[in-house]
PDB file of N, CA and C in Angstrom:
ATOM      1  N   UNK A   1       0.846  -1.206   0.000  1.00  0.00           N
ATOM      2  CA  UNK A   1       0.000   0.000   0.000  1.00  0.00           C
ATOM      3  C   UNK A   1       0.887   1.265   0.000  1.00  0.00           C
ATOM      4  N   UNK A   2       1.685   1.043   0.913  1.00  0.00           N
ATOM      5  CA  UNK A   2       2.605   2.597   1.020  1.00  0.00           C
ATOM      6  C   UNK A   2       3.516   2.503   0.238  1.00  0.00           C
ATOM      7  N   UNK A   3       3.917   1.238  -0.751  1.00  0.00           N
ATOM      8  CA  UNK A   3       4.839   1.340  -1.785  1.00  0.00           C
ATOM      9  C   UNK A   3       4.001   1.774  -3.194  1.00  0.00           C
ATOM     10  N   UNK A   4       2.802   1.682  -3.572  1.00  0.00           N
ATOM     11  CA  UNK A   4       2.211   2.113  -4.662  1.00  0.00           C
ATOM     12  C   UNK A   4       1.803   3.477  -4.799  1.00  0.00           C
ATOM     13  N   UNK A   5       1.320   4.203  -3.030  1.00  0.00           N
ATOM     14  CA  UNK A   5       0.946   5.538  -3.089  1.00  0.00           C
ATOM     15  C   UNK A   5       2.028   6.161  -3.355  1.00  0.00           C
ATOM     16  N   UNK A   6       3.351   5.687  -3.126  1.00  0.00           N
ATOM     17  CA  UNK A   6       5.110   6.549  -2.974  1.00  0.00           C
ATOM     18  C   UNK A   6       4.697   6.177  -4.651  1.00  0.00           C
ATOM     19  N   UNK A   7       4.848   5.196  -5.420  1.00  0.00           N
ATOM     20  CA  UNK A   7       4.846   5.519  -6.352  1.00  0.00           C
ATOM     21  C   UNK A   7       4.315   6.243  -7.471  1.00  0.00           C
ATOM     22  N   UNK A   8       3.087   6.509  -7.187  1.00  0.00           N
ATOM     23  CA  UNK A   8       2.369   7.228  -7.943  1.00  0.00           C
ATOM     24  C   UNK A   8       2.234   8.672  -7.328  1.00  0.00           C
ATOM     25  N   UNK A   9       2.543   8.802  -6.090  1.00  0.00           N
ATOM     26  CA  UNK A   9       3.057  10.384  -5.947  1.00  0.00           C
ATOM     27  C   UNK A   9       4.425  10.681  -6.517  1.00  0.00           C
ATOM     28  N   UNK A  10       5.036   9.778  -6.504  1.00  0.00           N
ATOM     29  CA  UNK A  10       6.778  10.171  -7.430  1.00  0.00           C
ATOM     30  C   UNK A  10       6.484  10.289  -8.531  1.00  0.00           C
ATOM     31  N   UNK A  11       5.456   9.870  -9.479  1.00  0.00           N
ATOM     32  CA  UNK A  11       5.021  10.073 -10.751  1.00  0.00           C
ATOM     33  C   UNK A  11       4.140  11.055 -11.178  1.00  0.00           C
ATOM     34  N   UNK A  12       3.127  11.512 -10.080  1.00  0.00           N
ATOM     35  CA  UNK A  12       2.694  13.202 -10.350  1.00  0.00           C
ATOM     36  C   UNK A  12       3.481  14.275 -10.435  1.00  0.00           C
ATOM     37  N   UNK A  13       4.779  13.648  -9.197  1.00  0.00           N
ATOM     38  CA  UNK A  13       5.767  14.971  -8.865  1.00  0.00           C
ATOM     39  C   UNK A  13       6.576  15.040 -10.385  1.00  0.00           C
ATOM     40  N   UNK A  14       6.738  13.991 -10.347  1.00  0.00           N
ATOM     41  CA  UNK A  14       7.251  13.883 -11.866  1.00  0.00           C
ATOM     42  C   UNK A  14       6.623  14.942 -12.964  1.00  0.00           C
ATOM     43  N   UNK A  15       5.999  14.712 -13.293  1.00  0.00           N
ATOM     44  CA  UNK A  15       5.205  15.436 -14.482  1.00  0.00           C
ATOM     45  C   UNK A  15       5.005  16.671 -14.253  1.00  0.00           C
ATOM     46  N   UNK A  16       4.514  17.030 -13.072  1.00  0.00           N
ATOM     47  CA  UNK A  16       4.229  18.482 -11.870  1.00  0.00           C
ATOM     48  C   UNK A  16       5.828  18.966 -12.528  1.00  0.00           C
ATOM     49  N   UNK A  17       7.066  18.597 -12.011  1.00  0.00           N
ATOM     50  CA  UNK A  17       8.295  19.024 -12.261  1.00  0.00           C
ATOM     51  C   UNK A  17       8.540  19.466 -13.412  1.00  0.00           C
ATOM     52  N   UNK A  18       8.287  18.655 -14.401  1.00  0.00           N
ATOM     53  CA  UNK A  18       8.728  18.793 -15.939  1.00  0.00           C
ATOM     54  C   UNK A  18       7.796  20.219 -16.851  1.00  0.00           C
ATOM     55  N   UNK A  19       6.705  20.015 -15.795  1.00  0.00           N
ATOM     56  CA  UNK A  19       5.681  20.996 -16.368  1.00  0.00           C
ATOM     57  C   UNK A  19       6.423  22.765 -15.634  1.00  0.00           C
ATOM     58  N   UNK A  20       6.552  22.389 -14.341  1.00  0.00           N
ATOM     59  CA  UNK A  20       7.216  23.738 -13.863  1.00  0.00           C
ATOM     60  C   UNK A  20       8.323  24.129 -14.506  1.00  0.00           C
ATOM     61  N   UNK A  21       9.571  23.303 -14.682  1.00  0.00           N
ATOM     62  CA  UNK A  21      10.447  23.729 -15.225  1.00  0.00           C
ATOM     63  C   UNK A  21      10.834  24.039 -16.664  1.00  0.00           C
ATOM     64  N   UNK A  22       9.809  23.719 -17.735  1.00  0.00           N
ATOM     65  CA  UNK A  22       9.388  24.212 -18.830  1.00  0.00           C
ATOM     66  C   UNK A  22       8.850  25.500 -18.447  1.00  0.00           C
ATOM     67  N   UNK A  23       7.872  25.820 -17.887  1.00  0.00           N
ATOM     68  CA  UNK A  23       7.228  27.137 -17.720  1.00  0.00           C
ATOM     69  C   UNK A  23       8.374  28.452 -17.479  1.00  0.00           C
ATOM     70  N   UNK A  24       8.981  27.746 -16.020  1.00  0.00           N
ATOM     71  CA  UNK A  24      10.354  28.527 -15.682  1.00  0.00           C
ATOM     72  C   UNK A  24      11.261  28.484 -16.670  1.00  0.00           C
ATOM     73  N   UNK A  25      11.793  27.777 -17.626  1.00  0.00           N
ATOM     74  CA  UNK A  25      12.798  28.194 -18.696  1.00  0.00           C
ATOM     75  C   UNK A  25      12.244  28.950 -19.493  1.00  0.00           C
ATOM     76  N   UNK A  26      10.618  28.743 -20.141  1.00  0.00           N
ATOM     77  CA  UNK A  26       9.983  29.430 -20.622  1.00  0.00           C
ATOM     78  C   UNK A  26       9.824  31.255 -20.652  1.00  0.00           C
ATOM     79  N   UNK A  27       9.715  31.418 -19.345  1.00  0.00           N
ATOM     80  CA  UNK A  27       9.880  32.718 -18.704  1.00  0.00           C
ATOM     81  C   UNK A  27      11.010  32.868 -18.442  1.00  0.00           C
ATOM     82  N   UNK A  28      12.309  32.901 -18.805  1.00  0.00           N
ATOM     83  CA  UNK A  28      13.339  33.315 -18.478  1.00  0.00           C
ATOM     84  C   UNK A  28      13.606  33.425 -20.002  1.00  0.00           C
ATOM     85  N   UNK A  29      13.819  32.707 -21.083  1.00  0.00           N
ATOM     86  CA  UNK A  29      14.204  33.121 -22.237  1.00  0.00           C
ATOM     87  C   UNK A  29      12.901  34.428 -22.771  1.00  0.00           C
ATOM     88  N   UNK A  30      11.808  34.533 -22.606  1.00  0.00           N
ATOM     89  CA  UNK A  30      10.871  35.778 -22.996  1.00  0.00           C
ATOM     90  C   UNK A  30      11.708  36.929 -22.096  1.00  0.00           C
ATOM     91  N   UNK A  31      11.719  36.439 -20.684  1.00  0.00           N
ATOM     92  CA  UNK A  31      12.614  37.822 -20.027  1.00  0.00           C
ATOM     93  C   UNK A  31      14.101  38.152 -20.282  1.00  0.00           C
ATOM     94  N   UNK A  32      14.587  37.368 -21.087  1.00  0.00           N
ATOM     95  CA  UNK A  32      16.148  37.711 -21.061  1.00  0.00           C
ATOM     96  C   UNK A  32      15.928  37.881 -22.646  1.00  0.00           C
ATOM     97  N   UNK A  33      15.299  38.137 -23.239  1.00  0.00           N
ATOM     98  CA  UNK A  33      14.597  38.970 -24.819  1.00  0.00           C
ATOM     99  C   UNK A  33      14.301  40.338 -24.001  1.00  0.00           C
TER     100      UNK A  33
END
């Protein structure tokens, strides 16, 4: 049980991450234009 919820919260954080740090590179190349 507590090994499937760890996993599938490591896999939201996942995606959550990839999505923030696109946004944040995103906004840094428009601001450094």
């Amino acid at each position: 049980m507590a090994q499937w919820s760890r996993q599938s919260i490591t896999e939201f954080d996942k995606s959550c991450f990839i999505l923030l740090v696109s946004f944040y590179f995103t906004m840094i190349f428009f601001i450094s234009q």
